[in-house]
C-alpha atoms as a PDB file:
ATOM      1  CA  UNK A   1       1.909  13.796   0.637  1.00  0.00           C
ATOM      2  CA  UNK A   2      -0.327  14.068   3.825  1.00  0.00           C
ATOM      3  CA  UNK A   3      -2.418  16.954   4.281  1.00  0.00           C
ATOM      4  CA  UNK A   4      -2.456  16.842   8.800  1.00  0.00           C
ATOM      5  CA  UNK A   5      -5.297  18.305   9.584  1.00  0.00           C
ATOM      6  CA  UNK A   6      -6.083  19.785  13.261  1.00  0.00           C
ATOM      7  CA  UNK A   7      -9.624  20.804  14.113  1.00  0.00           C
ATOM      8  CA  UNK A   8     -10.296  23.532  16.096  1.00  0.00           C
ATOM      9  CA  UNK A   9     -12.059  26.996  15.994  1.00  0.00           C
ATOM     10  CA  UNK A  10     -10.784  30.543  15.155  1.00  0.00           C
ATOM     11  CA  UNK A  11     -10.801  33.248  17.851  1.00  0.00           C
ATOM     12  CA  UNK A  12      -8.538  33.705  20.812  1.00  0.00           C
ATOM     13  CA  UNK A  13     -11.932  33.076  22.959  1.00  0.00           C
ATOM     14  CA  UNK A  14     -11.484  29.425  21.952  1.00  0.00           C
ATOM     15  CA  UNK A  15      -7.323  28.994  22.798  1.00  0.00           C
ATOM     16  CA  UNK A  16      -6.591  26.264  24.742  1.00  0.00           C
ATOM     17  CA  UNK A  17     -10.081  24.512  25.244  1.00  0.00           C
ATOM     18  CA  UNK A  18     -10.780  20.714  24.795  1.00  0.00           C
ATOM     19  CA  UNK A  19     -12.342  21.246  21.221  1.00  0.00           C
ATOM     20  CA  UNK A  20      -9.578  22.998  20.156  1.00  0.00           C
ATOM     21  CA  UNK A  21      -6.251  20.692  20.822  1.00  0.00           C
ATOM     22  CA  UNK A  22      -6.132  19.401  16.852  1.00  0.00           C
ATOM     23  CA  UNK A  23      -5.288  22.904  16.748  1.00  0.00           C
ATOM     24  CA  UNK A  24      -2.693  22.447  19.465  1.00  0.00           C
ATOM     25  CA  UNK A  25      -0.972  19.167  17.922  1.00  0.00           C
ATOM     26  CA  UNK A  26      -0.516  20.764  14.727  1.00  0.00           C
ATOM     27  CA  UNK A  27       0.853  23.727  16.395  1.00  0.00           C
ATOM     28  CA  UNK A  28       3.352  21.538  18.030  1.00  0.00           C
ATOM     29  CA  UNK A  29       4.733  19.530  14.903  1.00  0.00           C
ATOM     30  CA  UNK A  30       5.036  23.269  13.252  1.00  0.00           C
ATOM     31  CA  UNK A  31       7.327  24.174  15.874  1.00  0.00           C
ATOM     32  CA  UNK A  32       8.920  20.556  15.595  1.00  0.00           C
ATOM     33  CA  UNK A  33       9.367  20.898  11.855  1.00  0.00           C
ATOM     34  CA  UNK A  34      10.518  24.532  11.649  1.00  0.00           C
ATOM     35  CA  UNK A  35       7.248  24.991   9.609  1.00  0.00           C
ATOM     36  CA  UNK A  36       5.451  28.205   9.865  1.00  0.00           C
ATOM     37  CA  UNK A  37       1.127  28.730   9.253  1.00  0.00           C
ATOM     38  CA  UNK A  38       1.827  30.849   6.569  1.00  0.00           C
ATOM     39  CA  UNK A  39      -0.548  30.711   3.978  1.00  0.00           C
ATOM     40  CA  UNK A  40      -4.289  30.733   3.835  1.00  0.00           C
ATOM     41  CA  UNK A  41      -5.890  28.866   1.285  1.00  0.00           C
ATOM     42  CA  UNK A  42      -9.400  27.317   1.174  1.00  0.00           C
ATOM     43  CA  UNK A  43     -10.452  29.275   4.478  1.00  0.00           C
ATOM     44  CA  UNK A  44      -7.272  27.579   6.353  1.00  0.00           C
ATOM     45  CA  UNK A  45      -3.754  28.268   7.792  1.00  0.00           C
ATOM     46  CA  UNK A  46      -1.296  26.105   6.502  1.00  0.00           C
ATOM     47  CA  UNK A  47       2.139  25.314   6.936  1.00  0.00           C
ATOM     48  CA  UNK A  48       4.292  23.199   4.451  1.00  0.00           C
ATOM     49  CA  UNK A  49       7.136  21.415   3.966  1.00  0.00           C
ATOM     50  CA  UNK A  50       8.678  18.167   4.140  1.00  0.00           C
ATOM     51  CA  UNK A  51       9.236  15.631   7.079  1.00  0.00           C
ATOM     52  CA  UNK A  52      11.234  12.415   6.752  1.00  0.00           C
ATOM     53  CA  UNK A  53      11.292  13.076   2.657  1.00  0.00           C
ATOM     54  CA  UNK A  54       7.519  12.991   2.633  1.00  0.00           C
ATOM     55  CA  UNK A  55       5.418  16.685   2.028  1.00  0.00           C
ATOM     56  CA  UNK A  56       3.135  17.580   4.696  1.00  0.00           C
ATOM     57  CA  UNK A  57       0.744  20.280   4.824  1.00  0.00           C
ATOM     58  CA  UNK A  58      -0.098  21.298   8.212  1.00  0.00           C
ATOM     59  CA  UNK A  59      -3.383  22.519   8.403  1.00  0.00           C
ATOM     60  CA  UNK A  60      -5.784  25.015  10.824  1.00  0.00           C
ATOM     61  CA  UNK A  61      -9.423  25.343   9.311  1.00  0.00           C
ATOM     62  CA  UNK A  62     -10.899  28.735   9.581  1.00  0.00           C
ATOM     63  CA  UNK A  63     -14.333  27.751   9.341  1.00  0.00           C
ATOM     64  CA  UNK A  64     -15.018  27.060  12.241  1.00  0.00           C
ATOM     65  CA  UNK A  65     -15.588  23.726  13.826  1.00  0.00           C
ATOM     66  CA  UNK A  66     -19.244  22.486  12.218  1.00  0.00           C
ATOM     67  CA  UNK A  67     -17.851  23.516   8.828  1.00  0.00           C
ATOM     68  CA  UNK A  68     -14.686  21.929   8.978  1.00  0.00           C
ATOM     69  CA  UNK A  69     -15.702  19.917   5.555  1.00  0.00           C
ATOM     70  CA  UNK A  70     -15.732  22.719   3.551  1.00  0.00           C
ATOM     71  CA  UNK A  71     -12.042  23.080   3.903  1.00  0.00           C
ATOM     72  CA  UNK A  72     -10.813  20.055   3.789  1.00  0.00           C
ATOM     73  CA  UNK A  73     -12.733  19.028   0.931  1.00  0.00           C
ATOM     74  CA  UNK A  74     -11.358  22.275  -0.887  1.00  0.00           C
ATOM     75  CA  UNK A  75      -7.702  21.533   0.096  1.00  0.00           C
ATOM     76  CA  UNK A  76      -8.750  17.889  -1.145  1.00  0.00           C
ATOM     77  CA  UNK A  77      -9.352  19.204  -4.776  1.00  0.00           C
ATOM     78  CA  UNK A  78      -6.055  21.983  -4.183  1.00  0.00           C
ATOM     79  CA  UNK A  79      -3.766  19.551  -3.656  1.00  0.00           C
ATOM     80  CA  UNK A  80      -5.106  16.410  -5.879  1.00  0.00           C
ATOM     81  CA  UNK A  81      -4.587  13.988  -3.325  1.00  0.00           C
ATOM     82  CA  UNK A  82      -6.774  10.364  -1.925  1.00  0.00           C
ATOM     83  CA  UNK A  83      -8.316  11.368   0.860  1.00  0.00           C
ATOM     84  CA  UNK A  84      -7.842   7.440   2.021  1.00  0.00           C
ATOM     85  CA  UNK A  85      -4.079   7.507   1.573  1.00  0.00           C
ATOM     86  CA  UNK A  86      -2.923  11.163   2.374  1.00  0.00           C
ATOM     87  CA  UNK A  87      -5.544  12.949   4.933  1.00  0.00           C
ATOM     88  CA  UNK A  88      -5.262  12.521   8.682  1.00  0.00           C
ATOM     89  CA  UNK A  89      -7.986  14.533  10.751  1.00  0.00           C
ATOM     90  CA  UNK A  90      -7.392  15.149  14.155  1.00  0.00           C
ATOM     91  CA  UNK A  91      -9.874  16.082  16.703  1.00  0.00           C
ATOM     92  CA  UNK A  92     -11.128  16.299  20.497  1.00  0.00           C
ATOM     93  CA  UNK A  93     -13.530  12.961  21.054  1.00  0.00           C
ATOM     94  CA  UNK A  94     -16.002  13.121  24.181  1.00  0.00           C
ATOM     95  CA  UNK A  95     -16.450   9.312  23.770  1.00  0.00           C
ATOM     96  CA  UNK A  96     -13.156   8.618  25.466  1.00  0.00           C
ATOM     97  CA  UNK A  97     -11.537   9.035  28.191  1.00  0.00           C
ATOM     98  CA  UNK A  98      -8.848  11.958  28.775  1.00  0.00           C
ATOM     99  CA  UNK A  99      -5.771  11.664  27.072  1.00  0.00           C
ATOM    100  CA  UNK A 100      -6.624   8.498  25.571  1.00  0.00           C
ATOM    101  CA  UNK A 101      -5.783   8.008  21.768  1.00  0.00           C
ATOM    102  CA  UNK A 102      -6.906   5.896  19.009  1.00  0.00           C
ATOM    103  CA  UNK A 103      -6.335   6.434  15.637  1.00  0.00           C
ATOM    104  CA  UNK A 104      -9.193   4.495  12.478  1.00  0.00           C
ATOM    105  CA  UNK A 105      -8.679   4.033   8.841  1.00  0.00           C
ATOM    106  CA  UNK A 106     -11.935   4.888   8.494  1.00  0.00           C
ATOM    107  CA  UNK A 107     -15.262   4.889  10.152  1.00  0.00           C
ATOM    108  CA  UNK A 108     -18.326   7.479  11.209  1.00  0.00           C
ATOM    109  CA  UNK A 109     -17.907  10.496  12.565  1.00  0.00           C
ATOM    110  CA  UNK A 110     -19.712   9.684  15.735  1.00  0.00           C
ATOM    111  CA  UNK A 111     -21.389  13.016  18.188  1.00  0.00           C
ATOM    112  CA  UNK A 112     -18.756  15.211  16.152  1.00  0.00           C
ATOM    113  CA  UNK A 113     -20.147  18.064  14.090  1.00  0.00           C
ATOM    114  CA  UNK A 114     -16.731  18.968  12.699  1.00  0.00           C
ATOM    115  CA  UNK A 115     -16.116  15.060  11.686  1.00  0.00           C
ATOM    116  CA  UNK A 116     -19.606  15.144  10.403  1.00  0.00           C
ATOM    117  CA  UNK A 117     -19.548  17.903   7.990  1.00  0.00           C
ATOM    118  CA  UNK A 118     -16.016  16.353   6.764  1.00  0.00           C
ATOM    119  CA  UNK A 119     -17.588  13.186   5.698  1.00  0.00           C
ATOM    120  CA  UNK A 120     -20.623  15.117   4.041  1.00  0.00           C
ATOM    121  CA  UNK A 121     -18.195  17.193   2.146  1.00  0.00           C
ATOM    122  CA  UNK A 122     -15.731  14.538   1.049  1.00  0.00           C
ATOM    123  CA  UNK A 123     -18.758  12.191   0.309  1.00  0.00           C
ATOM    124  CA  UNK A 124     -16.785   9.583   2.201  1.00  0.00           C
ATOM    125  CA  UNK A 125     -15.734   8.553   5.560  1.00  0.00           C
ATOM    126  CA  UNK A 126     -12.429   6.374   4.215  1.00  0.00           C
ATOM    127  CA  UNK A 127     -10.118   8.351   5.743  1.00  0.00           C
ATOM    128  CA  UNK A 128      -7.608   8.753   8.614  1.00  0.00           C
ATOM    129  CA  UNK A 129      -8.331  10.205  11.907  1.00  0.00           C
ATOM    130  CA  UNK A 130      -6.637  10.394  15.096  1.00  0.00           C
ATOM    131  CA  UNK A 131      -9.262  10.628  18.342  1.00  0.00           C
ATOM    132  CA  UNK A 132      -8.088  12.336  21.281  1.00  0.00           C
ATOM    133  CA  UNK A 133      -9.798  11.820  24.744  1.00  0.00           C
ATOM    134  CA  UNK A 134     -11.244  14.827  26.391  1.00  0.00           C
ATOM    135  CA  UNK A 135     -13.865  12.590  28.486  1.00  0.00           C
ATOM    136  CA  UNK A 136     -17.481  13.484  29.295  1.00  0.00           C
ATOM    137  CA  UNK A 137     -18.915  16.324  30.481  1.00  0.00           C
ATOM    138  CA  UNK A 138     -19.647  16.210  34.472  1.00  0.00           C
ATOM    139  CA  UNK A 139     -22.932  15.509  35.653  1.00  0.00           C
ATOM    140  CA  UNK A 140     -25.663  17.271  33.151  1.00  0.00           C
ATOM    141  CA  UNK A 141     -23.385  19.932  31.583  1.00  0.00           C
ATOM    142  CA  UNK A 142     -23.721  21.167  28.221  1.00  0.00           C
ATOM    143  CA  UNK A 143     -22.046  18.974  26.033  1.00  0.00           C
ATOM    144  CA  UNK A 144     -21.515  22.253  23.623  1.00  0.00           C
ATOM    145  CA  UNK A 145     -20.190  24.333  26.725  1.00  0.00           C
ATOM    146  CA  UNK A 146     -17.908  21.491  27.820  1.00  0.00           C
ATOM    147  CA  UNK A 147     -16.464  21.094  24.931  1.00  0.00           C
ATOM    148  CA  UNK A 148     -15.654  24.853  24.499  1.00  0.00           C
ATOM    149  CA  UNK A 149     -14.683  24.911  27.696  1.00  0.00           C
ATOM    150  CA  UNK A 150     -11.052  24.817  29.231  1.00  0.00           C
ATOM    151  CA  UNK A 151      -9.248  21.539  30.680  1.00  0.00           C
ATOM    152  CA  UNK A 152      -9.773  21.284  34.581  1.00  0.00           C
ATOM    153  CA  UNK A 153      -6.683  22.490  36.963  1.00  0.00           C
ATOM    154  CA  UNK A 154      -5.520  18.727  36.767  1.00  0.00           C
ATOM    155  CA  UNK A 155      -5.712  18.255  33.348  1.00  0.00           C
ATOM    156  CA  UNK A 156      -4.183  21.560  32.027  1.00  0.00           C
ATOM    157  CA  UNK A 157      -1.321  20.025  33.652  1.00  0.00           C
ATOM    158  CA  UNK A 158      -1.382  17.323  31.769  1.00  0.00           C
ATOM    159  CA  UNK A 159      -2.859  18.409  28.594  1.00  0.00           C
ATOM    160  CA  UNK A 160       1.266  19.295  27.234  1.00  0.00           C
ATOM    161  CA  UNK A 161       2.098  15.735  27.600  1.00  0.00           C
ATOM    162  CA  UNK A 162      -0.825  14.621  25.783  1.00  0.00           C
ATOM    163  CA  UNK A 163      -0.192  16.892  22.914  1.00  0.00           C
ATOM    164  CA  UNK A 164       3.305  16.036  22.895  1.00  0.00           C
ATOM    165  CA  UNK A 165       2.879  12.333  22.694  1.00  0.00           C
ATOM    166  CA  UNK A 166      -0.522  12.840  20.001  1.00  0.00           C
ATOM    167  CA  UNK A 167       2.540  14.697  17.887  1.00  0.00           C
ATOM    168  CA  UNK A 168       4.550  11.730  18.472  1.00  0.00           C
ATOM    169  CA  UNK A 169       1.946   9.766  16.817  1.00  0.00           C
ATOM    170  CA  UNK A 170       1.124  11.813  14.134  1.00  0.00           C
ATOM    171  CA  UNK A 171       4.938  12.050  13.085  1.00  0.00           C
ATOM    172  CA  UNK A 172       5.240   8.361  13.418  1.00  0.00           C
ATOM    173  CA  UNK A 173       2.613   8.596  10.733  1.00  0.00           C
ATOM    174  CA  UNK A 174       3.688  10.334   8.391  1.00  0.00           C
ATOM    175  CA  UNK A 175       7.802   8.587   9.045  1.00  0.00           C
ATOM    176  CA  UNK A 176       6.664   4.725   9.013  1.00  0.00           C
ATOM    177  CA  UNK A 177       2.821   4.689   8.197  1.00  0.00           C
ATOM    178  CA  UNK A 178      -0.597   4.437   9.655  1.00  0.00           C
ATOM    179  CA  UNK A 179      -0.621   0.944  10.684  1.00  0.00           C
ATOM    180  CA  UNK A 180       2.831   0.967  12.581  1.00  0.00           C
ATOM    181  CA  UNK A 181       1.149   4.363  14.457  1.00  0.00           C
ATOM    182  CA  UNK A 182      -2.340   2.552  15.187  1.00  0.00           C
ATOM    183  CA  UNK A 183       0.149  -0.745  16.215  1.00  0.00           C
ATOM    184  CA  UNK A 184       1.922   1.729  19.145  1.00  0.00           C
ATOM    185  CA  UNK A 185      -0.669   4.187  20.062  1.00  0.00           C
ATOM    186  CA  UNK A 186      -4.264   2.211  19.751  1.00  0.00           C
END
């Protein structure tokens, strides 16, 4: 099983900003897989079902972003699975550049409150993540206001193709494996 989870924030205020796309990737392999965010369980939306013979849960935290932990940690426990086999996180990361991706094994959770309270909650940072580029904030902005901001003229045109091809990667997760994924995409 993997439980693919996309971190974002509640609220129609926070549609389509940078620190919402996890939201938007799991969105898109929904649509892909005919799944619908049905359920709530452990503060979450989730969709399930099966892709390429393998179940997936699909998965929107309702926490909000800095307590992201909370529910995957609960959904963890719910569904009885290794967080370093069958959990893929995926998130906006300031520390590269737009629409760049790069998926880890495992590793810290770096500037990223939502990443951070995940690792305090599962007590571990051995799991999968997939990074998505939203860049730096211009000149001295906010760092919290960018990233609740929305994408620039130019990159709102480009931010479908970067979802699109993030999905990709995700489903070529969950179809041939992490390794054949961080081979293509990294």
């Amino acid at each position: 099983m993997w439980l693919l989870v996309g971190l974002g924030n509640p609220g129609a205020q926070y549609v389509r900003t940078r620190h919402n796309i996890g939201f938007d990737v799991v969105e898109t392999l929904a649509a892909r897989y005919a799944l619908e965010f049905r359920g709530k369980r452990a503060n979450s939306l989730i969709a399930e079902g099966k892709v390429a013979g393998q179940r997936v849960a699909l998965v929107k935290p309702q926490t909000f972003m800095n307590l992201s932990g909370q529910a995957v940690a609960a959904l963890r426990t719910w569904y009885k699975i290794d967080a370093a086999r069958e959990i893929l996180i995926i998130y906006d990361d300031l520390d590269l550049p737009f629409a760049r991706l790069r998926f880890r094994e495992r590793g810290s959770a770096g500037t990223h409150n939502g990443m951070r309270s995940i690792v305090q909650q599962l007590g571990s940072s051995d799991f999968a993540r997939l990074r998505i580029g939203i860049d730096q904030p211009p000149g001295k902005m906010d760092v919290a206001a960018y990233v609740l901001s929305r994408f620039s003229k130019e990159e709102a045109e480009q931010v479908p193709d970067v979802i699109a091809t993030a999905a990709d990667a995700v489903d070529l997760v969950v179809r041939e494996g992490l390794v054949v994924a961080m081979n293509r995409y990294n």
